[in-house]
PDB file of N, CA and C in Angstrom:
ATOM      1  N   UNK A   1      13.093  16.852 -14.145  1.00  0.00           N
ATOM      2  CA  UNK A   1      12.743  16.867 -12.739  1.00  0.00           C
ATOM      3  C   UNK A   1      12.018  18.177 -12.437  1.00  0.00           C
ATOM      4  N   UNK A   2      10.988  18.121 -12.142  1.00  0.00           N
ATOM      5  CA  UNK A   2       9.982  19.179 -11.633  1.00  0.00           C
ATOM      6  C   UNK A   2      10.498  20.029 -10.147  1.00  0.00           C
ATOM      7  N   UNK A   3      10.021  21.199  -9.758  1.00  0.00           N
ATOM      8  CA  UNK A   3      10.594  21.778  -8.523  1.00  0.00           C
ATOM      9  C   UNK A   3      10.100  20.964  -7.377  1.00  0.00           C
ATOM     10  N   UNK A   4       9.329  20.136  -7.461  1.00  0.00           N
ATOM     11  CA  UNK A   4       8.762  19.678  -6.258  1.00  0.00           C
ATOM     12  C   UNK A   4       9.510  18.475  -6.154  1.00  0.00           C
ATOM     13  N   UNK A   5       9.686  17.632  -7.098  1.00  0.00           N
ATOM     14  CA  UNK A   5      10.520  16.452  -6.760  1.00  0.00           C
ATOM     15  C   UNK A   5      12.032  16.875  -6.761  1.00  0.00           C
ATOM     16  N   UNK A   6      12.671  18.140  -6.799  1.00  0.00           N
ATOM     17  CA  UNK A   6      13.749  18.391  -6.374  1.00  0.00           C
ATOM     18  C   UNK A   6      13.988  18.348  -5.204  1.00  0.00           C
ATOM     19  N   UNK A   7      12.866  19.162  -3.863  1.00  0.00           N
ATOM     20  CA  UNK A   7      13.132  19.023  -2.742  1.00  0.00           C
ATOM     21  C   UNK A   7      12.613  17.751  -2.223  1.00  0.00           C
ATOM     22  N   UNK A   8      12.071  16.873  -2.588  1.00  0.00           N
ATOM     23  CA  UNK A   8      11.964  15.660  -1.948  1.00  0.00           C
ATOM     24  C   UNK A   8      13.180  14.192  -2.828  1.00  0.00           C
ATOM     25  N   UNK A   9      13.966  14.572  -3.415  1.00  0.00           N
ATOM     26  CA  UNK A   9      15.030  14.118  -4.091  1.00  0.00           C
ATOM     27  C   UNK A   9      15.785  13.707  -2.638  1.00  0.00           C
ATOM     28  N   UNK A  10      16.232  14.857  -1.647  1.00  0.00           N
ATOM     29  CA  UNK A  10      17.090  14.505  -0.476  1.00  0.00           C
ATOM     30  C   UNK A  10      16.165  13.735   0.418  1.00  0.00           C
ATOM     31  N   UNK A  11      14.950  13.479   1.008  1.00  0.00           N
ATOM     32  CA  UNK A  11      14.131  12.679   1.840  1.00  0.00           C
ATOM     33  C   UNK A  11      14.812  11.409   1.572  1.00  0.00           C
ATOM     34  N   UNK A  12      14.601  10.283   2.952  1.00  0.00           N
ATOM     35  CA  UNK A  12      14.795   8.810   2.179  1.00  0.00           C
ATOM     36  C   UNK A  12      13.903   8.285   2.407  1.00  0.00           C
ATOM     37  N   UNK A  13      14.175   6.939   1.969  1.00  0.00           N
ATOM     38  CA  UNK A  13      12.962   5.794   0.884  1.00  0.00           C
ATOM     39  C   UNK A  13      12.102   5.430   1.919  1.00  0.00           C
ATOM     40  N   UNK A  14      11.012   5.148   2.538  1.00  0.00           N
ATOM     41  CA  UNK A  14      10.126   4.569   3.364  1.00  0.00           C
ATOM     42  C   UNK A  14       9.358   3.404   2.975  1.00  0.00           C
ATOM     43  N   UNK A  15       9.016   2.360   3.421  1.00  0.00           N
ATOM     44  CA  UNK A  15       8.149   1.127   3.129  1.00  0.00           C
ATOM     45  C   UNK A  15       6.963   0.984   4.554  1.00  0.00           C
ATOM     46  N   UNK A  16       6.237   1.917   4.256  1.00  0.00           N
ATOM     47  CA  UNK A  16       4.509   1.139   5.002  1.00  0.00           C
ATOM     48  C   UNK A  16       3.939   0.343   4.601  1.00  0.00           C
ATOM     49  N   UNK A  17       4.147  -0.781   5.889  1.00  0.00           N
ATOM     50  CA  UNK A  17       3.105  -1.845   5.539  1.00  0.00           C
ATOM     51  C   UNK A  17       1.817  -1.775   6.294  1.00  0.00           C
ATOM     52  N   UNK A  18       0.905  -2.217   5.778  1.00  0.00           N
ATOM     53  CA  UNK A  18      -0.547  -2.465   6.580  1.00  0.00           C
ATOM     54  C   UNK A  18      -1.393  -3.185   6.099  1.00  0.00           C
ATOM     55  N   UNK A  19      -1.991  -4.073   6.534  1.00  0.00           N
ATOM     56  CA  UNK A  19      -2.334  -5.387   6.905  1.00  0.00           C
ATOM     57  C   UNK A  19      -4.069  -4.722   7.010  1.00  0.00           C
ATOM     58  N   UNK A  20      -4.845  -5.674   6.592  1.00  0.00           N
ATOM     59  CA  UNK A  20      -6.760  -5.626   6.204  1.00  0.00           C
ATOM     60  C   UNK A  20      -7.267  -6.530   6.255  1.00  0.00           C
ATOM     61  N   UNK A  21      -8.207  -7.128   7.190  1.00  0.00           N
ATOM     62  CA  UNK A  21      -9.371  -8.141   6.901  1.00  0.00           C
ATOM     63  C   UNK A  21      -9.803  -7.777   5.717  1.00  0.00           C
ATOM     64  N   UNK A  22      -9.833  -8.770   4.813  1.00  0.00           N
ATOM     65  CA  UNK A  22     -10.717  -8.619   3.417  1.00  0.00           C
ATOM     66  C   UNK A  22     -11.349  -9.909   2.754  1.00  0.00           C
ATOM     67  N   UNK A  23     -12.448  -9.940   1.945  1.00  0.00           N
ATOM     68  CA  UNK A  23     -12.717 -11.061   1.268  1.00  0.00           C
ATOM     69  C   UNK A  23     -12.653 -10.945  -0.206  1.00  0.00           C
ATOM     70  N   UNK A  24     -11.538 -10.139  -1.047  1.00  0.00           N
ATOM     71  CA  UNK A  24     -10.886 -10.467  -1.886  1.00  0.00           C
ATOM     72  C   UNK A  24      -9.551 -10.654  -1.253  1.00  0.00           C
ATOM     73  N   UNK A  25      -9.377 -11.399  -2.773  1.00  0.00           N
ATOM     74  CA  UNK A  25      -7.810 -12.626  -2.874  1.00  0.00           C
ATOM     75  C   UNK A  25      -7.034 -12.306  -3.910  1.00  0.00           C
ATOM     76  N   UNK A  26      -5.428 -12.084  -3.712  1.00  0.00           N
ATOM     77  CA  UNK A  26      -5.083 -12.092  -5.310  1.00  0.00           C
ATOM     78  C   UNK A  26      -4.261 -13.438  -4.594  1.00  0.00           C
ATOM     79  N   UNK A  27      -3.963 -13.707  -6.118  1.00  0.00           N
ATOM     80  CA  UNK A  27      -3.077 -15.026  -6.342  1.00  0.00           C
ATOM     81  C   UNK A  27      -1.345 -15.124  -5.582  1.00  0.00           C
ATOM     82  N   UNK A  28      -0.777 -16.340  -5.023  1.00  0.00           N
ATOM     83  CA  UNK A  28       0.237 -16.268  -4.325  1.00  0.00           C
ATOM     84  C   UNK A  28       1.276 -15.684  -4.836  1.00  0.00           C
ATOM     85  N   UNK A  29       1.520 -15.663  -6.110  1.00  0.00           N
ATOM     86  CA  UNK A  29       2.861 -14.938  -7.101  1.00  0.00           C
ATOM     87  C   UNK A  29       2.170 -13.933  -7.870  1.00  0.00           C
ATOM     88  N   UNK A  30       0.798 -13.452  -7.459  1.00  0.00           N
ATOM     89  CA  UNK A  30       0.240 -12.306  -8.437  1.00  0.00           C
ATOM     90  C   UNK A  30      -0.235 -11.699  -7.743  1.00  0.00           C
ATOM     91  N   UNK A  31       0.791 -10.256  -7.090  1.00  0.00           N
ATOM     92  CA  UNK A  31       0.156  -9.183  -6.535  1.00  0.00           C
ATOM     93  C   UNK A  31      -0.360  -7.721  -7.480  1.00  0.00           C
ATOM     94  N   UNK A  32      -0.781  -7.145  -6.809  1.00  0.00           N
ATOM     95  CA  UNK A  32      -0.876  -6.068  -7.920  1.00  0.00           C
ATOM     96  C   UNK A  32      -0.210  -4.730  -7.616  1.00  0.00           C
ATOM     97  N   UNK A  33       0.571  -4.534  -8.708  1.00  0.00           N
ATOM     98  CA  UNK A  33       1.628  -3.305  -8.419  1.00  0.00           C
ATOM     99  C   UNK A  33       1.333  -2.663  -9.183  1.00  0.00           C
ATOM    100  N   UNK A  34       1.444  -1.082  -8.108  1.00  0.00           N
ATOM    101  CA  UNK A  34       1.296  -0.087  -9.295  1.00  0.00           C
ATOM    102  C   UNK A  34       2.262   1.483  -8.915  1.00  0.00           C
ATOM    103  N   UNK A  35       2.082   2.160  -9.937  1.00  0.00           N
ATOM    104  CA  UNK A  35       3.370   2.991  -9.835  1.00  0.00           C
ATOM    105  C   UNK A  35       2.539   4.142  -9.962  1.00  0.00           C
ATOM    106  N   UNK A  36       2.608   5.117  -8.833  1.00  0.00           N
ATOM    107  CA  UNK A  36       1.426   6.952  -8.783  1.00  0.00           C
ATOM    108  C   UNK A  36       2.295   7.385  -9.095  1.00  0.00           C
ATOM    109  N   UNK A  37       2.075   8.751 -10.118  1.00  0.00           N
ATOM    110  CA  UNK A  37       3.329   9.553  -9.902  1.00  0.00           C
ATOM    111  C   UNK A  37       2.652  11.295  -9.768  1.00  0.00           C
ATOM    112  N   UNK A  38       3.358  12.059  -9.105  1.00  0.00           N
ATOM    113  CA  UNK A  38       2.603  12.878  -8.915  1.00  0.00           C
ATOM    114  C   UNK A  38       1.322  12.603  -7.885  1.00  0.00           C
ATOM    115  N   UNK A  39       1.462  11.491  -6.906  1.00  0.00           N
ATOM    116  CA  UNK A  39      -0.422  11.507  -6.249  1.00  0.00           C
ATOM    117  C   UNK A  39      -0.208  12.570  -5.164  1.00  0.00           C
ATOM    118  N   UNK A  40      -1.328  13.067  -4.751  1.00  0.00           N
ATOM    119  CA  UNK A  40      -1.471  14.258  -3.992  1.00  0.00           C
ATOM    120  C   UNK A  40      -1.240  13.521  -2.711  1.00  0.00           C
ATOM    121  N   UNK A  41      -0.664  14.245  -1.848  1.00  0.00           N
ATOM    122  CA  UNK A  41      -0.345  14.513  -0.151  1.00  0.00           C
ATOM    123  C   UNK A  41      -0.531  15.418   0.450  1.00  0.00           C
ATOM    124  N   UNK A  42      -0.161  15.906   1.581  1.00  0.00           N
ATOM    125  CA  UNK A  42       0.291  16.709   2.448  1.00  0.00           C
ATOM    126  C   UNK A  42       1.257  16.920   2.489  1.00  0.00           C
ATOM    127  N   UNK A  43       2.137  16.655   2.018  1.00  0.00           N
ATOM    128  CA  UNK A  43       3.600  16.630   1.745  1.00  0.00           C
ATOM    129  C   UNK A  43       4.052  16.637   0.644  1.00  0.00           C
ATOM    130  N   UNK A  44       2.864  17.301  -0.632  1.00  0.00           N
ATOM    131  CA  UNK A  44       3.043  17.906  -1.692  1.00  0.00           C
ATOM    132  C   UNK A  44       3.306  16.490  -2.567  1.00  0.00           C
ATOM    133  N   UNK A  45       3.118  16.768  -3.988  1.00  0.00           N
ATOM    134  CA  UNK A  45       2.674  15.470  -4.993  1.00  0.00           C
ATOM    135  C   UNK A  45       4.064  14.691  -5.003  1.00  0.00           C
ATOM    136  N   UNK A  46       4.247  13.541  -4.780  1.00  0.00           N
ATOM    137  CA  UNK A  46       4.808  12.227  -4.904  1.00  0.00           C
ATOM    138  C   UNK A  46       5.208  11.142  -5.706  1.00  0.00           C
ATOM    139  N   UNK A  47       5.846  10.642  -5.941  1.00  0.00           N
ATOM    140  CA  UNK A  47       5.874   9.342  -6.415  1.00  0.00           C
ATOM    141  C   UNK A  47       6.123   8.195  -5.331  1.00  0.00           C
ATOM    142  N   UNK A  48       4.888   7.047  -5.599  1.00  0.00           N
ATOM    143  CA  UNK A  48       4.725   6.118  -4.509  1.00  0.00           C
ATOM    144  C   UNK A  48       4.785   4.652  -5.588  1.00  0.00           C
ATOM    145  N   UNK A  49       5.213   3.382  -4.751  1.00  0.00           N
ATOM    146  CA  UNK A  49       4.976   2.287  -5.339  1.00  0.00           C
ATOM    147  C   UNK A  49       3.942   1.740  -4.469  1.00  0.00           C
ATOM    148  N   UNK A  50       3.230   1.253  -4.946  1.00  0.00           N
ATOM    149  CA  UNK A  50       2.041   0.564  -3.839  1.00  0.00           C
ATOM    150  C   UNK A  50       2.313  -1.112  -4.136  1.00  0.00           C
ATOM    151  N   UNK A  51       2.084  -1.543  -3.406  1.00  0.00           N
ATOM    152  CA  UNK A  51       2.028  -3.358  -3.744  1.00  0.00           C
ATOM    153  C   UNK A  51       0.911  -3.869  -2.973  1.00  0.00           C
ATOM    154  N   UNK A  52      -0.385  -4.740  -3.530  1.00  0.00           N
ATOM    155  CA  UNK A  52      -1.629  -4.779  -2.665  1.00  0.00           C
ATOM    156  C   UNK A  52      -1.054  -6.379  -3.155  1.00  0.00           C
ATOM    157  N   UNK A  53      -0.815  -6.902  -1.867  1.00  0.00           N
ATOM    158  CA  UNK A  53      -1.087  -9.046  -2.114  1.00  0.00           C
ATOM    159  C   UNK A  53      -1.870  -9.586  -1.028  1.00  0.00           C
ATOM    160  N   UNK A  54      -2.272 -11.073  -1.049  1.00  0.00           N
ATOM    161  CA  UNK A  54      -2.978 -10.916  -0.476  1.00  0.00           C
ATOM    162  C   UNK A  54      -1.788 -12.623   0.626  1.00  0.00           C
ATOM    163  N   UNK A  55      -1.560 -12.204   1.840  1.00  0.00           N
ATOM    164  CA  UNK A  55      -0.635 -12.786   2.543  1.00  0.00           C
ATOM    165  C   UNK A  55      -1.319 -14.416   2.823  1.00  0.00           C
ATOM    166  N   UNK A  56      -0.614 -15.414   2.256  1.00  0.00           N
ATOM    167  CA  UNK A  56      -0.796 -16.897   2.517  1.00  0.00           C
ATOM    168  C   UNK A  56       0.001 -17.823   3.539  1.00  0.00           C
ATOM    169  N   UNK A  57      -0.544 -18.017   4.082  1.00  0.00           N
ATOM    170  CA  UNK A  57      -0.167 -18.467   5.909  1.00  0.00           C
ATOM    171  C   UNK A  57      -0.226 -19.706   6.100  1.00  0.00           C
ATOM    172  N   UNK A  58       0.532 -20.495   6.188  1.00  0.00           N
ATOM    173  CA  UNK A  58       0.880 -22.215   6.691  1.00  0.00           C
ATOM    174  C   UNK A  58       0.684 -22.549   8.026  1.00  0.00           C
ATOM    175  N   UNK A  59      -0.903 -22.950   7.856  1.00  0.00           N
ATOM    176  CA  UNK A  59      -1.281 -23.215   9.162  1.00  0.00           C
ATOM    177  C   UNK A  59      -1.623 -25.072   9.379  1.00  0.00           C
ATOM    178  N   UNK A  60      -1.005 -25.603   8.523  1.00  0.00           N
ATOM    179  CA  UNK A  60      -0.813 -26.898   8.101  1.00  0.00           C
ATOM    180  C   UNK A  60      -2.173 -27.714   7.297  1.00  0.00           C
ATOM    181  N   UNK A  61      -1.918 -26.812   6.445  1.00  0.00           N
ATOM    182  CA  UNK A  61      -3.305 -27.220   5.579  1.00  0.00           C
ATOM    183  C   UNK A  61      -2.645 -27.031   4.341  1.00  0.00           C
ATOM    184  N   UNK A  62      -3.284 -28.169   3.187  1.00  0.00           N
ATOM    185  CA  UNK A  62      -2.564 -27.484   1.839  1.00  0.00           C
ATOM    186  C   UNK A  62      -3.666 -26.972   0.864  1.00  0.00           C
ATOM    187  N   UNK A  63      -3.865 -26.075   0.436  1.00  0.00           N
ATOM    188  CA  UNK A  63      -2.810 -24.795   0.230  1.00  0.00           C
ATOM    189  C   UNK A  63      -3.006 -24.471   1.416  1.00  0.00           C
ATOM    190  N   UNK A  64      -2.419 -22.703   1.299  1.00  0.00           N
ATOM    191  CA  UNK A  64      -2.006 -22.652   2.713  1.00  0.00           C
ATOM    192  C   UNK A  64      -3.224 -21.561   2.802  1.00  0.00           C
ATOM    193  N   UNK A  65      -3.691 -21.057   3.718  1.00  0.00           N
ATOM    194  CA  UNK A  65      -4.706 -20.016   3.988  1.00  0.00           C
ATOM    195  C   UNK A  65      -4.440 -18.981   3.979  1.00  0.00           C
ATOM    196  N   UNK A  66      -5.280 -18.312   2.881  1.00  0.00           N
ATOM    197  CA  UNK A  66      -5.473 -16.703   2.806  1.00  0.00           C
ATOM    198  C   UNK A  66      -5.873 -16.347   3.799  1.00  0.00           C
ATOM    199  N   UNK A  67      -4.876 -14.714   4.346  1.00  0.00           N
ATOM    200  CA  UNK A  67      -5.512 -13.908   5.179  1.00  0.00           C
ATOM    201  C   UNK A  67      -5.371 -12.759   5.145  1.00  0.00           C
ATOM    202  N   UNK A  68      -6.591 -11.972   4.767  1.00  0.00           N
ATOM    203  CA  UNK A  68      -6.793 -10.672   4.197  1.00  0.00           C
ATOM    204  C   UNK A  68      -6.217  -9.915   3.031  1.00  0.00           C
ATOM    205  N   UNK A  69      -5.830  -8.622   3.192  1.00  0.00           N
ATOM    206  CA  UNK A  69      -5.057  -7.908   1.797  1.00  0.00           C
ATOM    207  C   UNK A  69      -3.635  -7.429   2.912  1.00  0.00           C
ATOM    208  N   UNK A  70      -2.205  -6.953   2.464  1.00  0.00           N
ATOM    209  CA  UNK A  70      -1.362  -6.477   2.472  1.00  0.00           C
ATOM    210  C   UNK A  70      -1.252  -5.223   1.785  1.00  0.00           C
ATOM    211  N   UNK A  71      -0.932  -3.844   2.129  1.00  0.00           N
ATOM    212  CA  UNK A  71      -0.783  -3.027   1.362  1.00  0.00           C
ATOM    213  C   UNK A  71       0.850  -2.142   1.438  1.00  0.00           C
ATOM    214  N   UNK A  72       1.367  -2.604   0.975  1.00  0.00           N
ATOM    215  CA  UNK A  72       3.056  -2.021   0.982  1.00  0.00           C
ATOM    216  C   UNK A  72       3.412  -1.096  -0.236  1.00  0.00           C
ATOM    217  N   UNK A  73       3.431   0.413   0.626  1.00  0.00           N
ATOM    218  CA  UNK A  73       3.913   1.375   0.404  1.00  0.00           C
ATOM    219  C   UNK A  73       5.031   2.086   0.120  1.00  0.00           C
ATOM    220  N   UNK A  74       5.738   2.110  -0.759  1.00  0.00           N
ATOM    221  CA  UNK A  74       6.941   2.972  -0.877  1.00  0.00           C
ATOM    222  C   UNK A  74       7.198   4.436  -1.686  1.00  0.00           C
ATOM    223  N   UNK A  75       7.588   5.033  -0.785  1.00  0.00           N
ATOM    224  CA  UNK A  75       7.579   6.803  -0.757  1.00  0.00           C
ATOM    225  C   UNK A  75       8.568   7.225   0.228  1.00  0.00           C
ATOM    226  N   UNK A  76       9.212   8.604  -0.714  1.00  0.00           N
ATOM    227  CA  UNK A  76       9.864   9.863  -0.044  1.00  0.00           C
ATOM    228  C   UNK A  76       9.083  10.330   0.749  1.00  0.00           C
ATOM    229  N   UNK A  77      10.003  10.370   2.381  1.00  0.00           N
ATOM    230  CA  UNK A  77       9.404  11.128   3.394  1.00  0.00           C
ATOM    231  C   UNK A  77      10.425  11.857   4.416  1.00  0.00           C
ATOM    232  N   UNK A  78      10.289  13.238   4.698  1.00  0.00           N
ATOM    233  CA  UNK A  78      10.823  13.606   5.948  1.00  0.00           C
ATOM    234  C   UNK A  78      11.410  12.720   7.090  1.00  0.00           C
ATOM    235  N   UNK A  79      10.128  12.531   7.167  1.00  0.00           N
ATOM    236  CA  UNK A  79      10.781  11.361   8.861  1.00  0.00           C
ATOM    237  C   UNK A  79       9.993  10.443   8.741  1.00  0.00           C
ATOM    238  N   UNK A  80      10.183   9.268   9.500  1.00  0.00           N
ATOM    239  CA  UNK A  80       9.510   8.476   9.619  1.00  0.00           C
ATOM    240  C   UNK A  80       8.086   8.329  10.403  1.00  0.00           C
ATOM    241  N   UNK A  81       7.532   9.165  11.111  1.00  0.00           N
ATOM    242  CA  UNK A  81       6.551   9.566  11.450  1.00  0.00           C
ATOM    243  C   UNK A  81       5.425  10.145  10.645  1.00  0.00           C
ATOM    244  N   UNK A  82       6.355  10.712   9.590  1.00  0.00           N
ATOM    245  CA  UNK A  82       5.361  11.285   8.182  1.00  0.00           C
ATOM    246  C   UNK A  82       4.857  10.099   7.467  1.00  0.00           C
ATOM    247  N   UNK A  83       5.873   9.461   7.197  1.00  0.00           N
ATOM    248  CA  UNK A  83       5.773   8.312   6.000  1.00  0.00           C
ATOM    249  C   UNK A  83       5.182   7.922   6.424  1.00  0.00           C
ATOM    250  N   UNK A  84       4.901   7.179   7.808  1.00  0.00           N
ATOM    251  CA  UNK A  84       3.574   6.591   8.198  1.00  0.00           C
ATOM    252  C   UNK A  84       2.201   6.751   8.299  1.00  0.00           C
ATOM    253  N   UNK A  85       2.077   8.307   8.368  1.00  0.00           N
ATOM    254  CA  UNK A  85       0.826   9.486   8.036  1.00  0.00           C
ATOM    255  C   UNK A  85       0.513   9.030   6.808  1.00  0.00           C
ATOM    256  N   UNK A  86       1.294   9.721   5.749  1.00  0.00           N
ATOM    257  CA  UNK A  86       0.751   9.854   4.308  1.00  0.00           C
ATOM    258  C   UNK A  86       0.724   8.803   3.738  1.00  0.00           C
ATOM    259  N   UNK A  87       2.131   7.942   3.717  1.00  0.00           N
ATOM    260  CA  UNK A  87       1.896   6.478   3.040  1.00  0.00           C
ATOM    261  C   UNK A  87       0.640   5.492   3.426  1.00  0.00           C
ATOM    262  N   UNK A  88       0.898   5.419   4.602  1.00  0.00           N
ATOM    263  CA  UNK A  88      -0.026   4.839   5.162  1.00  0.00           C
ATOM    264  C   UNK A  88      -1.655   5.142   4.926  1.00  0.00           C
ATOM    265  N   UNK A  89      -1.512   6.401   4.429  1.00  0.00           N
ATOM    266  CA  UNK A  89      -3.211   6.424   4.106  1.00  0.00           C
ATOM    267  C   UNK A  89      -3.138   6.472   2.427  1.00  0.00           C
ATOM    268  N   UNK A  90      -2.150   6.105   2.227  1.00  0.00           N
ATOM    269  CA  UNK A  90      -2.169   5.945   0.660  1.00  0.00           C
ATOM    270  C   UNK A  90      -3.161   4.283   0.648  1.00  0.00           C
ATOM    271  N   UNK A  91      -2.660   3.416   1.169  1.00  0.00           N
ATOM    272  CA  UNK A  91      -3.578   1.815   1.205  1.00  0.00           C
ATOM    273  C   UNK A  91      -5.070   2.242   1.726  1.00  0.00           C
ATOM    274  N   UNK A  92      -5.199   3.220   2.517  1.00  0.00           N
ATOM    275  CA  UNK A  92      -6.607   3.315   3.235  1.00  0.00           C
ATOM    276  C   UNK A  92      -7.380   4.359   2.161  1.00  0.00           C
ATOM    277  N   UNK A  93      -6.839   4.280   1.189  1.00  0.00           N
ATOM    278  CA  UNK A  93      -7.159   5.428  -0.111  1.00  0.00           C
ATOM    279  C   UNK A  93      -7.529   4.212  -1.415  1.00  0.00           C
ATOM    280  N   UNK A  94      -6.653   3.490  -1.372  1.00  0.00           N
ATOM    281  CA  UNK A  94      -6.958   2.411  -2.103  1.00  0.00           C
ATOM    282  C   UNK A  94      -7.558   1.208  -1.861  1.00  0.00           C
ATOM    283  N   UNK A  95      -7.900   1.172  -0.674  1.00  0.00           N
ATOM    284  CA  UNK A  95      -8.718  -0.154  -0.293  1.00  0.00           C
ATOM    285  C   UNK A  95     -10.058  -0.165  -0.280  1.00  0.00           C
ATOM    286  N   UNK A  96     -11.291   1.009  -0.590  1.00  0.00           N
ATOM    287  CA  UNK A  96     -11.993   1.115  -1.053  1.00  0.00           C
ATOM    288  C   UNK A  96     -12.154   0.532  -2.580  1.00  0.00           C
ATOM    289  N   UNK A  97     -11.466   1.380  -3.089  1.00  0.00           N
ATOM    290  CA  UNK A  97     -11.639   0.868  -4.877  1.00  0.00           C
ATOM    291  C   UNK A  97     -11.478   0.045  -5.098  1.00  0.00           C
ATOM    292  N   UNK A  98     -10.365  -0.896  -4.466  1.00  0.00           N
ATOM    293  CA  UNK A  98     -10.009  -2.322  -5.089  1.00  0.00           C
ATOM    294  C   UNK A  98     -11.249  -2.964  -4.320  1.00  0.00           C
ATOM    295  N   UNK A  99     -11.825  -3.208  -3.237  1.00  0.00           N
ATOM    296  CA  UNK A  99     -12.861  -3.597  -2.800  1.00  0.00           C
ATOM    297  C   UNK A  99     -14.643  -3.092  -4.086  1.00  0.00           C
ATOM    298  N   UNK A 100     -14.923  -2.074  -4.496  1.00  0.00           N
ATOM    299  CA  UNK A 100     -15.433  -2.022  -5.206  1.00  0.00           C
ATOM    300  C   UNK A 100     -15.327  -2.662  -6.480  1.00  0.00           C
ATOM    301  N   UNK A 101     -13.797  -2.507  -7.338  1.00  0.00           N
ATOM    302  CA  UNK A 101     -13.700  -3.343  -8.250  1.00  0.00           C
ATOM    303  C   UNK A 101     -13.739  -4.771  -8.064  1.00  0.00           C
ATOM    304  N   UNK A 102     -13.776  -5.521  -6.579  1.00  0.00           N
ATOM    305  CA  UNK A 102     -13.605  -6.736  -6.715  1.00  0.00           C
ATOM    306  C   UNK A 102     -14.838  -7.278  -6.269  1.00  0.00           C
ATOM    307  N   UNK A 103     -15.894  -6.408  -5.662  1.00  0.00           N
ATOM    308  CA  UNK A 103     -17.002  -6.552  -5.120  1.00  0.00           C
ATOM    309  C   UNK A 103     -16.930  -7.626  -4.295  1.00  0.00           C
ATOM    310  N   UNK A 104     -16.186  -7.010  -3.152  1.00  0.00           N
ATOM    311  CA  UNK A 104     -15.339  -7.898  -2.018  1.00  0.00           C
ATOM    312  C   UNK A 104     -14.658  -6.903  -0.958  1.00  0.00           C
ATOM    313  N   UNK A 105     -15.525  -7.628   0.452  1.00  0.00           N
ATOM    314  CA  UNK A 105     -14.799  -6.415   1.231  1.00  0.00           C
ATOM    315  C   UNK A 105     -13.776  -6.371   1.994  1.00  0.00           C
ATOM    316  N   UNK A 106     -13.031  -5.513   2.266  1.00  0.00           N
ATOM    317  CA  UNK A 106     -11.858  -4.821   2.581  1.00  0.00           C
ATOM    318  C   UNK A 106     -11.794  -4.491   3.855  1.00  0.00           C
ATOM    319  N   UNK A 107     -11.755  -4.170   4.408  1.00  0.00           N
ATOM    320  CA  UNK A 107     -11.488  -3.826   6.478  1.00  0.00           C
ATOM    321  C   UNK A 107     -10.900  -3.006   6.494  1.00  0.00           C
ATOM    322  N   UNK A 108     -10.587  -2.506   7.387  1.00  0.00           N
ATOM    323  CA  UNK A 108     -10.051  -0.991   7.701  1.00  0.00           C
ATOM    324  C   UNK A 108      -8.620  -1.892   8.037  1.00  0.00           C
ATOM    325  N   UNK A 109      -7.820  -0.958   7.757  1.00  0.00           N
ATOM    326  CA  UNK A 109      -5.997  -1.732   7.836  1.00  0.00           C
ATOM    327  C   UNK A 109      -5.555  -1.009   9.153  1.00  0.00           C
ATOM    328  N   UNK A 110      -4.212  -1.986   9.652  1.00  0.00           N
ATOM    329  CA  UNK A 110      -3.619  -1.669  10.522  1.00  0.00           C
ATOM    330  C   UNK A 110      -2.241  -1.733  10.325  1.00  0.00           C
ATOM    331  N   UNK A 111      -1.400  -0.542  10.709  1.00  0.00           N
ATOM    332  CA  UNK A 111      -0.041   0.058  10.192  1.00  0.00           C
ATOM    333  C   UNK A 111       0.842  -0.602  10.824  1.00  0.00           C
TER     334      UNK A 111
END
């Protein structure tokens, strides 16, 4: 354990979600997860889980309709006012790239 993840050892767990118009899709049971460790903040380097899916909605049609990307965040934070700062721009950090890699666009998210 490094000195920095000692003092964020006592913080607790946070989950930001935020929600994107986008025209990439991942699959209904295939989101894409990934694990930062060390990513830079404001609140000094981290370990975050990110989960990008893309939310399928039963609007009585089969299948059911894609709508946009999901980006769910989990990270050590002070308060909950933070976690929503930093996590939260952790998806608005990654929704560029996955939009480039998918050559498919992405929307600005809402927390």
């Amino acid at each position: 354990m490094n000195q920095t993840s000692q003092g964020t050892s006592l913080w607790p767990t946070f989950v930001v979600v935020a929600r994107a118009p986008a025209a990439v899709r991942f699959g209904i049971n295939n989101p894409l997860d990934m694990h930062l460790r060390d990513y830079p903040t404001s609140l000094g380097p981290l370990e975050i889980d990110l989960r990008v899916r893309t939310p399928y909605v039963d609007e009585g049609y089969d299948p059911h309709v894609p709508r946009g990307v999901e980006f769910a965040v989990r990270g050590k934070a002070p308060s909950l006012e933070e976690a929503m700062s930093v996590l939260g721009n952790v998806g608005a950090f990654i929704a560029p790239v996955i939009a480039l890699g998918a050559n498919a666009a992405v929307g600005d998210g809402v927390v």
